[in-house]
N, C-alpha and C. Protein backbone atom coordinates (compact mmCIF):
# COMPACT_ATOMS: atom_id res chain seq x y z
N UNK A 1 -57.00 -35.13 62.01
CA UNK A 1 -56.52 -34.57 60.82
C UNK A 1 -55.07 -34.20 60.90
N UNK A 2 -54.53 -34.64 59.91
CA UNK A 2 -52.99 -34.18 59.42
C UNK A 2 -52.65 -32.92 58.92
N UNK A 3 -52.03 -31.81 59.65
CA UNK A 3 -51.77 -30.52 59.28
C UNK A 3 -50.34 -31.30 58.65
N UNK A 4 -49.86 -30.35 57.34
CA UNK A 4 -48.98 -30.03 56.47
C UNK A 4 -48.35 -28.82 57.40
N UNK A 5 -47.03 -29.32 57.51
CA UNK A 5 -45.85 -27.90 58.08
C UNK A 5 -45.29 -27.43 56.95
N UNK A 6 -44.74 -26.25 56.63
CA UNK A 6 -43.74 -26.38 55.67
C UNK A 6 -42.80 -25.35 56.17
N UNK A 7 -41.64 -25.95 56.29
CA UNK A 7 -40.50 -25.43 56.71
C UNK A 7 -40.26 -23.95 56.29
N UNK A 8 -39.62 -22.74 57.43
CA UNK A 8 -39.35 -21.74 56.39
C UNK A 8 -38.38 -21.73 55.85
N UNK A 9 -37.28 -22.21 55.57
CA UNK A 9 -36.74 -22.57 54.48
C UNK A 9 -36.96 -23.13 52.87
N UNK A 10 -37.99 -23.79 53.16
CA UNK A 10 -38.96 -24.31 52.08
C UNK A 10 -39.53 -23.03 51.41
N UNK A 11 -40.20 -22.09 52.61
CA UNK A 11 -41.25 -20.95 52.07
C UNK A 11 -40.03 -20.21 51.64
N UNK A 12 -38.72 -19.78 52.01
CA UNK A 12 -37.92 -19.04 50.87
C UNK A 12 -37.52 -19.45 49.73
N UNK A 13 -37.52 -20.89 49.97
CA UNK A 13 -36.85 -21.48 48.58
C UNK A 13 -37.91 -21.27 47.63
N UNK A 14 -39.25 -21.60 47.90
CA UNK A 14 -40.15 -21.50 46.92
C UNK A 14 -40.82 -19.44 46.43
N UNK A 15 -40.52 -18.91 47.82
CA UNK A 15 -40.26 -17.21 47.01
C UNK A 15 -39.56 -16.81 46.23
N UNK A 16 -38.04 -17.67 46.41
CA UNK A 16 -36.85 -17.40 45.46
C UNK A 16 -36.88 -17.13 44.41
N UNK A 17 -37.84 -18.42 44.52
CA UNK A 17 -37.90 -19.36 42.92
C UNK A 17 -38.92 -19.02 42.48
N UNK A 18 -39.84 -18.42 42.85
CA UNK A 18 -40.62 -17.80 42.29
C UNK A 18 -40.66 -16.34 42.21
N UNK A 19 -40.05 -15.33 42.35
CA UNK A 19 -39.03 -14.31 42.23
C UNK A 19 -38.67 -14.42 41.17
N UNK A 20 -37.72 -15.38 40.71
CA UNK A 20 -36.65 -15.49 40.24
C UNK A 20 -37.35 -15.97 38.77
N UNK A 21 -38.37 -16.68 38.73
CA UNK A 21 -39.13 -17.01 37.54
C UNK A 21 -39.92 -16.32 37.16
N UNK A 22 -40.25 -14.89 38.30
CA UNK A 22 -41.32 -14.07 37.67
C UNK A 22 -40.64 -12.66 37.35
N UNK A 23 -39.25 -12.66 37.40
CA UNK A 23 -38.47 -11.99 37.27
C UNK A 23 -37.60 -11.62 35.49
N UNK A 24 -37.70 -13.63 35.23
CA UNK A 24 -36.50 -13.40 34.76
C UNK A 24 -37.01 -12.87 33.55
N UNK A 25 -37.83 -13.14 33.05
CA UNK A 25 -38.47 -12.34 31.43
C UNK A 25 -37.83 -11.08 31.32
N UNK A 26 -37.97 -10.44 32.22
CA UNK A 26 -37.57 -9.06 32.51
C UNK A 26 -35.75 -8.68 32.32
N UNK A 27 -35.72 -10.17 32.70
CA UNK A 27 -33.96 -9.57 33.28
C UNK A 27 -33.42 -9.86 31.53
N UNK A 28 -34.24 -11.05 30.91
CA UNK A 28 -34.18 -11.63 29.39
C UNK A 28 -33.63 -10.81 28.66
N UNK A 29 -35.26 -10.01 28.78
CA UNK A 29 -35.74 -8.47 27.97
C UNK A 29 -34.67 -7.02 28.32
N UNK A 30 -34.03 -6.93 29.14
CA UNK A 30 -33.60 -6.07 29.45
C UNK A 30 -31.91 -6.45 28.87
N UNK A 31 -31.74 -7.74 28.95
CA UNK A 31 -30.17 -7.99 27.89
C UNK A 31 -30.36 -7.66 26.86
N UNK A 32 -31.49 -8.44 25.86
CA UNK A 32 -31.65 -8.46 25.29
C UNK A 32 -31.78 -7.33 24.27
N UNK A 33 -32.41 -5.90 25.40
CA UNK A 33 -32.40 -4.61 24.85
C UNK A 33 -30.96 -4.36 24.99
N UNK A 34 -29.95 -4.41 26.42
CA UNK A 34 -28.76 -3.46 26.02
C UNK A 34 -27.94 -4.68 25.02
N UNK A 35 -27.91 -5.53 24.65
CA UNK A 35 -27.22 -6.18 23.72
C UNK A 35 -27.56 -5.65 22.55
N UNK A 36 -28.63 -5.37 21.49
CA UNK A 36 -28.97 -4.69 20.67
C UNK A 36 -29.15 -3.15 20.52
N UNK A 37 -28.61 -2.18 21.59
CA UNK A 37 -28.71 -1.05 21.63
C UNK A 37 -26.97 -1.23 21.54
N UNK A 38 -26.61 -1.93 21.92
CA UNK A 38 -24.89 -2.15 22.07
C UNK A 38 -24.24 -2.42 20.62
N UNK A 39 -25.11 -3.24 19.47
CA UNK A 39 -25.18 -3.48 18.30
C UNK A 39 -25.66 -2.20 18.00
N UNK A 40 -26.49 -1.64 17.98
CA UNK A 40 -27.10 -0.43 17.18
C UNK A 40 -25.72 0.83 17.14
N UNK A 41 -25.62 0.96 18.68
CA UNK A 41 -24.37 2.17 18.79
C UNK A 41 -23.70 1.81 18.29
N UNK A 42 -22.90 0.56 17.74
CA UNK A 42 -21.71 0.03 17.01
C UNK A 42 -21.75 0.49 15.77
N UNK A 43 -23.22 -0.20 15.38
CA UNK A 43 -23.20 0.69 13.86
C UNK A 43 -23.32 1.93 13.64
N UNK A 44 -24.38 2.56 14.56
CA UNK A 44 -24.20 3.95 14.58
C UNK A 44 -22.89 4.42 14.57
N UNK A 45 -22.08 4.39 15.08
CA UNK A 45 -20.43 4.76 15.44
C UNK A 45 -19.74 4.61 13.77
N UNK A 46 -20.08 3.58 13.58
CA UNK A 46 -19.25 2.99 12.26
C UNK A 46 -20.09 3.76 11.22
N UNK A 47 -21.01 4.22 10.93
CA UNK A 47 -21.76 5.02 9.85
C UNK A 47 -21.35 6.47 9.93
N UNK A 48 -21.19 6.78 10.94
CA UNK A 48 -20.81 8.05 11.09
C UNK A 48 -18.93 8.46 10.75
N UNK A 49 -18.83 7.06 11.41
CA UNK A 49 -16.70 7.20 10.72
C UNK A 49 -17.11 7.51 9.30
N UNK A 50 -17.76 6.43 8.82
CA UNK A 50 -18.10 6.55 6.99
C UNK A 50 -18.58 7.25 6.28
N UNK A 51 -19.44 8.13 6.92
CA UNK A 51 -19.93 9.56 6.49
C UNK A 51 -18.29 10.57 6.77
N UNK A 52 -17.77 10.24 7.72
CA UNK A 52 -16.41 11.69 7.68
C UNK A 52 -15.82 11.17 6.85
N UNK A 53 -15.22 9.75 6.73
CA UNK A 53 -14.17 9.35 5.53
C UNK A 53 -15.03 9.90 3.97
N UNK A 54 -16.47 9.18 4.04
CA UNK A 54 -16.58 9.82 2.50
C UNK A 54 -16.51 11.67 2.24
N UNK A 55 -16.78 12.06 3.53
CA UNK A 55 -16.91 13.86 3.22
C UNK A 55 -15.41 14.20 3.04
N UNK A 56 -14.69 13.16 3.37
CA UNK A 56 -12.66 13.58 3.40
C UNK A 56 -12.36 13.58 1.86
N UNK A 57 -13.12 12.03 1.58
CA UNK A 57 -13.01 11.93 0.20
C UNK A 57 -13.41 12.40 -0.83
N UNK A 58 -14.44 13.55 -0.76
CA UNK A 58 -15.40 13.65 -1.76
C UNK A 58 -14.84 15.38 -1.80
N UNK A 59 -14.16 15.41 -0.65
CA UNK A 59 -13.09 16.93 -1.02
C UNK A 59 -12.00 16.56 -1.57
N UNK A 60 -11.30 15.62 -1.49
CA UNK A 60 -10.18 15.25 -2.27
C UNK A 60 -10.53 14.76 -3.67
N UNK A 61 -12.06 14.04 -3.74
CA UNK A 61 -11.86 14.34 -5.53
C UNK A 61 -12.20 15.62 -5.89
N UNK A 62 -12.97 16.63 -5.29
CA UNK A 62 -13.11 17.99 -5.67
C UNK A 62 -11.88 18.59 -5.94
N UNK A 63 -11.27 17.95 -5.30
CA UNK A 63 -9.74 18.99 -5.55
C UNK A 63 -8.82 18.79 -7.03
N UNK A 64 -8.95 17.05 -6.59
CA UNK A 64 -8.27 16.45 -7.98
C UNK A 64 -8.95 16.82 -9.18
N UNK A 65 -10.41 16.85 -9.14
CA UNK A 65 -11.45 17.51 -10.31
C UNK A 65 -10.49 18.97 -10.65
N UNK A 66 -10.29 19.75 -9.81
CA UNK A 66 -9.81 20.78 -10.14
C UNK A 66 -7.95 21.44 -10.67
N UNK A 67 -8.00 20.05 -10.13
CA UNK A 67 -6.61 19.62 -10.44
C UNK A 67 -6.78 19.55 -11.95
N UNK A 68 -7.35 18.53 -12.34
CA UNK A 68 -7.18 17.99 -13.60
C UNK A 68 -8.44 19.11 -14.79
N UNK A 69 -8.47 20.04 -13.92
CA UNK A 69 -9.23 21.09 -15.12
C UNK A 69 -8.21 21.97 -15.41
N UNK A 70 -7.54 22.74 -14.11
CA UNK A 70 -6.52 23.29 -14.75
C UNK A 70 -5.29 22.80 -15.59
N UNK A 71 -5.00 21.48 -15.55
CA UNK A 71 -3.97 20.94 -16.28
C UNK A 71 -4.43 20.58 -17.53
N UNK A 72 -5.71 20.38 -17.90
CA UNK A 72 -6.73 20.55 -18.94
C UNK A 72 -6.56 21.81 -20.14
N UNK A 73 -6.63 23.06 -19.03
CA UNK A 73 -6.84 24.40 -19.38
C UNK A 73 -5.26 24.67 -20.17
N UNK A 74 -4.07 24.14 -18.86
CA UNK A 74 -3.28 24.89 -19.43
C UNK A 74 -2.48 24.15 -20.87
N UNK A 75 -2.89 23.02 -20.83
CA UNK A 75 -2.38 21.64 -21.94
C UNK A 75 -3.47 22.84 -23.12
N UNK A 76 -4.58 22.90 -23.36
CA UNK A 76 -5.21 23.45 -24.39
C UNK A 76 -4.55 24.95 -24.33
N UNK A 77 -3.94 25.66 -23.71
CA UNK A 77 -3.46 26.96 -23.92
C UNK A 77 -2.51 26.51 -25.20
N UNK A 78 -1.81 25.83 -24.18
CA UNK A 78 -0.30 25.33 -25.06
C UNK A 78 -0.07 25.05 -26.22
N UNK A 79 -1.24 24.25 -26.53
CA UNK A 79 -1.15 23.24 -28.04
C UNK A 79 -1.89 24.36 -28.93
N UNK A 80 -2.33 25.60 -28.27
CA UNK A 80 -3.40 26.61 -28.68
C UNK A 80 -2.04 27.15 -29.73
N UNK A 81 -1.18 27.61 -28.69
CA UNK A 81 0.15 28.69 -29.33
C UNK A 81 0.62 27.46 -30.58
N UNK A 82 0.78 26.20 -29.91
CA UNK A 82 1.67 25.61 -31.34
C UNK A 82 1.38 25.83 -31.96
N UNK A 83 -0.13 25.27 -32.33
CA UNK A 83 -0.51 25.71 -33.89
C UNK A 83 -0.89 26.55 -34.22
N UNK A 84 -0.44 27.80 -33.66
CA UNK A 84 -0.54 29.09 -33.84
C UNK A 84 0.78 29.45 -34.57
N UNK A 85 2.03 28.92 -33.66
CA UNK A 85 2.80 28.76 -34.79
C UNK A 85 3.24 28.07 -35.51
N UNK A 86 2.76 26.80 -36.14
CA UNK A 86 2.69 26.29 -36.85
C UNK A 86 1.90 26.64 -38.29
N UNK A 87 0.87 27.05 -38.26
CA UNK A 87 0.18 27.86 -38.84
C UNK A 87 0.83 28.96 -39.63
N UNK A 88 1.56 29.63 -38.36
CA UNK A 88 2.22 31.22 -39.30
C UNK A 88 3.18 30.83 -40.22
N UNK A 89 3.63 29.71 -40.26
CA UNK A 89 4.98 29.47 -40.71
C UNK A 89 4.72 29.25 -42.26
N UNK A 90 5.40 30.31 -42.85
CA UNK A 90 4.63 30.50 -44.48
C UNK A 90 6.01 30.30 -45.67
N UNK A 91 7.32 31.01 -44.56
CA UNK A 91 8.56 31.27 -45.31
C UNK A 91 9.98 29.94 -44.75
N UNK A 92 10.90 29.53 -45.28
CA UNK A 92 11.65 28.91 -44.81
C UNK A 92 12.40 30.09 -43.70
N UNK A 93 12.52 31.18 -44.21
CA UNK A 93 13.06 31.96 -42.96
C UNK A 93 11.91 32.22 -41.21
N UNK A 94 10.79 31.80 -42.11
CA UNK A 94 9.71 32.06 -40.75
C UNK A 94 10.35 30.46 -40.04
N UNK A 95 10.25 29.25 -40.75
CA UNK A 95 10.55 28.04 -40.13
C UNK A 95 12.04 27.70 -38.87
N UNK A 96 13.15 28.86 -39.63
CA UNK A 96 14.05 28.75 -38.73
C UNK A 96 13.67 29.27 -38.11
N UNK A 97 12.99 30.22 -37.59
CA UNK A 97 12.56 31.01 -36.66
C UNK A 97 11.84 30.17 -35.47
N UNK A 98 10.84 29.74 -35.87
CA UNK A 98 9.99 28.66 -35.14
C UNK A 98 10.28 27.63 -34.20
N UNK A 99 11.49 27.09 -34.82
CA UNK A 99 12.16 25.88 -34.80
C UNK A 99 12.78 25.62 -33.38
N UNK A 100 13.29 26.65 -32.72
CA UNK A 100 13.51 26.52 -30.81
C UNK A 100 12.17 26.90 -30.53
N UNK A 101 11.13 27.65 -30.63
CA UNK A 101 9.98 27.25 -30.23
C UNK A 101 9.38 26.02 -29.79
N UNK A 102 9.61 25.10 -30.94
CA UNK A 102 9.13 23.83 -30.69
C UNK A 102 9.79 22.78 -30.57
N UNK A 103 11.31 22.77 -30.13
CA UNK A 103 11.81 21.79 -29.45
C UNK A 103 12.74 22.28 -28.98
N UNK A 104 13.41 21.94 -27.67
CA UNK A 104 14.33 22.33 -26.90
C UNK A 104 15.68 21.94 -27.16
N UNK A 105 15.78 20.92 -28.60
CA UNK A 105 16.89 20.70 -29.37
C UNK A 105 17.25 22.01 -30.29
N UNK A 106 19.02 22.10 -30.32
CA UNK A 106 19.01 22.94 -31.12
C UNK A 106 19.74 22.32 -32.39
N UNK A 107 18.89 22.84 -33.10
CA UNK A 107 18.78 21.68 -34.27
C UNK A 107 20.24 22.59 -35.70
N UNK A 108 20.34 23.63 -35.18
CA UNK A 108 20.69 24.45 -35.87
C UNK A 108 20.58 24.41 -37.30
N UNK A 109 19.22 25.13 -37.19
CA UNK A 109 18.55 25.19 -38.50
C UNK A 109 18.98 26.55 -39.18
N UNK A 110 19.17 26.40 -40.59
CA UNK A 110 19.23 27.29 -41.72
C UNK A 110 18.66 27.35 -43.21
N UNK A 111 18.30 28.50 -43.64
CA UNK A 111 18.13 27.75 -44.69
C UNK A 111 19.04 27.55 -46.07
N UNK A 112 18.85 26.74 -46.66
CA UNK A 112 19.48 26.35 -47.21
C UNK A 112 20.28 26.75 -48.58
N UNK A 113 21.16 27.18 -48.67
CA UNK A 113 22.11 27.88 -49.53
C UNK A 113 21.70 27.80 -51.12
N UNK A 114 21.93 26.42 -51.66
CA UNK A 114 21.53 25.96 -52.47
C UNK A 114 19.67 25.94 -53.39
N UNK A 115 18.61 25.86 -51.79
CA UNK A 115 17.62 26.07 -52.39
C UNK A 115 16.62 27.28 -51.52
N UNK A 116 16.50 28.13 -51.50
CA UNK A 116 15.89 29.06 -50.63
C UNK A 116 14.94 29.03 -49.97
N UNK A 117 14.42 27.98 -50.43
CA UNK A 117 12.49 27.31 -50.15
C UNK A 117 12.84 26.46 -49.33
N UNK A 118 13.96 26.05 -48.81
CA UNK A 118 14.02 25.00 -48.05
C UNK A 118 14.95 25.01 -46.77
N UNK A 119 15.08 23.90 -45.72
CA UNK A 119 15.52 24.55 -44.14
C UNK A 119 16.95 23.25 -44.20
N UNK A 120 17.66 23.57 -43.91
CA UNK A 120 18.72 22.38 -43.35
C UNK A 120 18.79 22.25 -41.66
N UNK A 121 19.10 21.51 -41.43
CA UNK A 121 19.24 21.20 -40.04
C UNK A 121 20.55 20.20 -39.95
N UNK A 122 20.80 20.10 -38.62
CA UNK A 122 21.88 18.77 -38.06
C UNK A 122 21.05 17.37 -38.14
N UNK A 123 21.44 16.65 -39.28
CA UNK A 123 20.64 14.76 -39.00
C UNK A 123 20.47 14.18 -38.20
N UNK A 124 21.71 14.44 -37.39
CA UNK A 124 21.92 13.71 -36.12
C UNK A 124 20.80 14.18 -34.74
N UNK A 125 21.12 15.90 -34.98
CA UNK A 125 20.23 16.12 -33.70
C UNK A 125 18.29 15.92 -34.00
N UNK A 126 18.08 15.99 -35.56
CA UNK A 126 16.88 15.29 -36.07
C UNK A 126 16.45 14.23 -35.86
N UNK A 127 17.28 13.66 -35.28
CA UNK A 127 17.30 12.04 -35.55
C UNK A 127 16.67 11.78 -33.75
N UNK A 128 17.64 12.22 -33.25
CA UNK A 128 17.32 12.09 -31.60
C UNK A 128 15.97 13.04 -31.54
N UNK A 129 15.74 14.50 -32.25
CA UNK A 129 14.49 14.75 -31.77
C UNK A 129 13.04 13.62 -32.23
N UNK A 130 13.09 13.72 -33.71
CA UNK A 130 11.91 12.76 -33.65
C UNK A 130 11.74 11.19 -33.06
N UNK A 131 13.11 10.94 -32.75
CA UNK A 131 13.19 9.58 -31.80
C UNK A 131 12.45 10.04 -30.37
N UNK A 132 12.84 11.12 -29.71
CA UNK A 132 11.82 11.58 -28.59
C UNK A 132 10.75 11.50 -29.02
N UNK A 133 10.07 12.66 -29.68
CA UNK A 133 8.81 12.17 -30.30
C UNK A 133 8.30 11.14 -30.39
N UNK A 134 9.16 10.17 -31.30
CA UNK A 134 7.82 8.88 -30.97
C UNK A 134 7.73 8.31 -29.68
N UNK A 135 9.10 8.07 -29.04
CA UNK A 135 8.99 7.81 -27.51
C UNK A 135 7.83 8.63 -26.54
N UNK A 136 7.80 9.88 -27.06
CA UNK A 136 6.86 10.21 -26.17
C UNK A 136 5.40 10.00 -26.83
N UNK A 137 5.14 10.24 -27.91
CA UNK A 137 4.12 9.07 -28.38
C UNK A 137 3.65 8.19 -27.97
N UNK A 138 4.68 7.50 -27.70
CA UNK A 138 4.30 5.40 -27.39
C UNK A 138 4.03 6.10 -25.77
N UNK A 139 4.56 6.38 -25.28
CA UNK A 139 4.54 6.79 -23.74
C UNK A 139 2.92 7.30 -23.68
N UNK A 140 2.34 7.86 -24.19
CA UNK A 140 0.92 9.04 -24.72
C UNK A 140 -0.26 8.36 -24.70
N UNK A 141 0.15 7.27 -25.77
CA UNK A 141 -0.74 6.34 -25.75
C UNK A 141 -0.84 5.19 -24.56
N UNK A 142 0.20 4.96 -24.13
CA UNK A 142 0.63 3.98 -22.92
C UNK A 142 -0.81 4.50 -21.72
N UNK A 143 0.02 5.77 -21.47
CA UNK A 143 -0.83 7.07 -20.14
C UNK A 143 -2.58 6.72 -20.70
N UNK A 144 -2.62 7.27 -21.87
CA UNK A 144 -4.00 7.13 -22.66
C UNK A 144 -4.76 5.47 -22.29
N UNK A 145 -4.36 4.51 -22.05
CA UNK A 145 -4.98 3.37 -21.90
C UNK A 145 -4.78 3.21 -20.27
N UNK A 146 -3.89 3.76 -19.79
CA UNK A 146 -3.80 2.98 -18.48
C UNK A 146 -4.58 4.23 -17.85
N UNK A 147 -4.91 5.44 -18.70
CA UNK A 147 -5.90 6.31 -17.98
C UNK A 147 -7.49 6.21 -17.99
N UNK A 148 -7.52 5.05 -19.30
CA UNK A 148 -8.89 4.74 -19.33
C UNK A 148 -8.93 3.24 -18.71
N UNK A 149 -8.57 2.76 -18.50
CA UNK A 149 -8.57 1.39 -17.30
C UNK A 149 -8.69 1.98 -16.44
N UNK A 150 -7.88 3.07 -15.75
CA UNK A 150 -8.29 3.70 -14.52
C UNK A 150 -9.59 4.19 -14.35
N UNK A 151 -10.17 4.66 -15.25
CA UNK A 151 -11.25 5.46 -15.17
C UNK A 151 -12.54 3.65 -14.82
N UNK A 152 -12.31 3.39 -15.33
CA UNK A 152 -13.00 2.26 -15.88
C UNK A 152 -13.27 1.16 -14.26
N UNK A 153 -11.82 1.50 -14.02
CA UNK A 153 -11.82 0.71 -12.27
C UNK A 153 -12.66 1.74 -11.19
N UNK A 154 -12.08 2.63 -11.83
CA UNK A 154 -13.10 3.71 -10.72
C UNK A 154 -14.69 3.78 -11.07
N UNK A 155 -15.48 3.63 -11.91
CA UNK A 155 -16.44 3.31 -12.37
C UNK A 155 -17.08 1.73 -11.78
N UNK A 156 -16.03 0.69 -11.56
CA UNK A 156 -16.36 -0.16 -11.05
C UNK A 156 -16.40 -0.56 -9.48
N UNK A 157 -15.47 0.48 -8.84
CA UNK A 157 -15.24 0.62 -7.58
C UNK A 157 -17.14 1.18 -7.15
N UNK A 158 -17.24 2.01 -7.75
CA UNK A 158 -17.95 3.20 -7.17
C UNK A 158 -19.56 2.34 -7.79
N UNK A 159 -19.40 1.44 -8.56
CA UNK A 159 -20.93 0.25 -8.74
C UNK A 159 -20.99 -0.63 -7.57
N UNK A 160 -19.73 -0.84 -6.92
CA UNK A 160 -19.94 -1.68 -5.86
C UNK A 160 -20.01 -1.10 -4.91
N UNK A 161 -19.48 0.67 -4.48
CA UNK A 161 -19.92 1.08 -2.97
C UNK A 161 -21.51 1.57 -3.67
N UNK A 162 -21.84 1.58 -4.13
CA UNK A 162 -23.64 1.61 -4.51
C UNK A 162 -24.09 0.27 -3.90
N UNK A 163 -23.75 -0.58 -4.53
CA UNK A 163 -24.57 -2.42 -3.72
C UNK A 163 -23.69 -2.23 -2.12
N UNK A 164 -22.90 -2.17 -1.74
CA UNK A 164 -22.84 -1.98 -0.78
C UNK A 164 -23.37 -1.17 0.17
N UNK A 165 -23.80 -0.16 -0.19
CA UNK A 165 -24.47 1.59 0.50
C UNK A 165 -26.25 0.31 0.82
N UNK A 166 -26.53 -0.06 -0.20
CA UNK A 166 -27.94 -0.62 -0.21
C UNK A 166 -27.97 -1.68 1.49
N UNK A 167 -26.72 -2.31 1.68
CA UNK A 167 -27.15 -3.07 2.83
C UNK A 167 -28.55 -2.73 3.85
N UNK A 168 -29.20 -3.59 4.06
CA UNK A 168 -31.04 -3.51 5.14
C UNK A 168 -30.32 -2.53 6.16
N UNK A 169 -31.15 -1.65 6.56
CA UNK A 169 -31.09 -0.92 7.78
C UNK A 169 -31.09 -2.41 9.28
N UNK A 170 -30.29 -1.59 10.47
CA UNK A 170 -29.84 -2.10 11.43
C UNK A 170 -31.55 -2.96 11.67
N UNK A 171 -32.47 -1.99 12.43
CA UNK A 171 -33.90 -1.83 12.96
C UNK A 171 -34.62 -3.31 11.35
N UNK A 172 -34.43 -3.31 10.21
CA UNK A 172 -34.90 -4.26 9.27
C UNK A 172 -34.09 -5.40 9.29
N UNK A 173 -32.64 -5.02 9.53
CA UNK A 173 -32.16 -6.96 10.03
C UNK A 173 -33.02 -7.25 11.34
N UNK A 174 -32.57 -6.76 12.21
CA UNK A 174 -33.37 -7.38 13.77
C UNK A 174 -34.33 -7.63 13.32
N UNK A 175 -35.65 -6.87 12.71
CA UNK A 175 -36.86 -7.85 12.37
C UNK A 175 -36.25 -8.81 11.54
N UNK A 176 -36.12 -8.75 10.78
CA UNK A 176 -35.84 -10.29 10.02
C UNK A 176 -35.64 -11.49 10.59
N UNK A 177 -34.07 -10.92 11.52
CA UNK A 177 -33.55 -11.94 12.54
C UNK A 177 -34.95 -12.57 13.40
N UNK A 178 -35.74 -11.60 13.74
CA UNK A 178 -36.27 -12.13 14.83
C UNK A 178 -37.32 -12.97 14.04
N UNK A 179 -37.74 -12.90 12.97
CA UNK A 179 -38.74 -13.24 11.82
C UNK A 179 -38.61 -15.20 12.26
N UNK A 180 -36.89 -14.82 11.67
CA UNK A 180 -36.18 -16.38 11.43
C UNK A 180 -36.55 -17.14 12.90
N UNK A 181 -35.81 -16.41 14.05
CA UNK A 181 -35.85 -16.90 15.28
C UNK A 181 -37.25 -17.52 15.35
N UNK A 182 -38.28 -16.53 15.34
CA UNK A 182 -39.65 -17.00 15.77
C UNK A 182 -40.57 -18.34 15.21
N UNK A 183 -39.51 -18.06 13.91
CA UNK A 183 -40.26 -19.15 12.83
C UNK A 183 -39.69 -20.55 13.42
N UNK A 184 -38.58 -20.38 13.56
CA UNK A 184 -37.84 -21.56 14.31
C UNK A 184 -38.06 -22.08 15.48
N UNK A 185 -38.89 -21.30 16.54
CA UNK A 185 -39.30 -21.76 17.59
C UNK A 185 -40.88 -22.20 17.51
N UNK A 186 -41.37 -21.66 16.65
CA UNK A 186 -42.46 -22.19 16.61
C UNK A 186 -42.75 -23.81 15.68
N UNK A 187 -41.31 -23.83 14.77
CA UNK A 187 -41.65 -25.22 14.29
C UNK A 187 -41.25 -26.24 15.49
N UNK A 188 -40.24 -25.66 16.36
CA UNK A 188 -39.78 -26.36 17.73
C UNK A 188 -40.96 -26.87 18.33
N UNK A 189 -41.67 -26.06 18.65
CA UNK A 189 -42.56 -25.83 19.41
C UNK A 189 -44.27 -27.04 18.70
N UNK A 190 -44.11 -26.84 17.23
CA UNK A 190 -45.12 -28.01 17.17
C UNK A 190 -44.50 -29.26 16.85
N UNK A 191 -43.42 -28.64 16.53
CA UNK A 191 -42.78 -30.61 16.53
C UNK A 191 -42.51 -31.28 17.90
N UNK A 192 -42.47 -30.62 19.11
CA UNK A 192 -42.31 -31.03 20.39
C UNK A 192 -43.94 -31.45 20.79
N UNK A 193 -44.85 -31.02 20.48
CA UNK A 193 -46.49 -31.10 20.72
C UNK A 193 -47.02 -32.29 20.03
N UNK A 194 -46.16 -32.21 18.74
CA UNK A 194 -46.73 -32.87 17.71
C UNK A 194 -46.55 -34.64 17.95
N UNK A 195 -45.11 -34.99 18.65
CA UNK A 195 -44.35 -36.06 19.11
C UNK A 195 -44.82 -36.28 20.75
């Protein structure tokens, strides 16, 4: 009878290798975890920047909110007094009176010699005030549209960080991913059986 030797070199090569194949699942599984814990902390990291930027932001519109109440408040004080005096103004002598009140032109108003019921002023400096006026008018309305486009972009900004906020949780892509992967190895897998 013929005894079989087998070299010990042979018997390590074949422990190696079998080591090494009963090993490697493990070594797979264990990338495989810090590669996706390496992905997870990434996002984790990055959700949390985005939670401080929005808490940065969401005090800076609180502020601007408060911004734009008091400039609200004090715009309605203001226009409160005009036509407060606008209102009182009953006499041509009440009107000269009024009259540096409500514009910082001096119009040098009087009334008028000839008819008592009535106010004279300079044409010229009339002329330049209600020319401001409409300028600031056209300007009013200008602010007025490019403040409602603004509003309007911000309304549209803030529809898209909503579809964006919705993106699948980290833990629901990986299943998915792995959904796809599996599906793909298994058509591998009967089309290799199948042929």
């Amino acid at each position: 009878m013929a005894t079989t030797e087998t070299s010990p070199i042979t018997v390590v090569k074949t422990d190696v290798k079998t080591f090494v194949l009963s090993h490697l699942i493990w070594v797979v599984a264990i990338s495989v975890a810090l590669l996706m814990g390496h992905a997870w902390l990434g996002e984790h990291d990055a959700r949390v920047r985005a939670e401080a930027d929005i808490k940065a932001s969401q005090a800076t519109v609180v502020n601007l909110q408060q911004q734009i109440a008091a400039n609200n408040a004090q715009a309605a004080k203001t226009v409160q007094v005009i036509v407060k005096t606008v209102s009182d103004v009953k006499t041509p002598a009440q009107a000269v009176a009024a009259i540096p009140t409500l514009t910082d032109t001096n119009l040098n108003a009087r009334v008028a010699p000839d008819n008592p019921s009535a106010i004279e002023v300079d044409a010229i400096l009339l002329i330049e005030v209600l020319g401001q006026c409409k300028v600031d008018r056209v300007n009013l309305d200008a602010c007025s549209q490019n403040l409602k486009a603004e509003t309007e972009i911000v309304t549209q900004k803030d529809a898209q960080i909503a579809i964006l906020k919705r993106k699948p949780k980290f833990w629901s892509r990986v299943s998915s991913t792995l959904k796809k992967v599996g599906l793909g190895i298994g058509i591998g897998l009967v089309l290799s059986h199948g042929l």
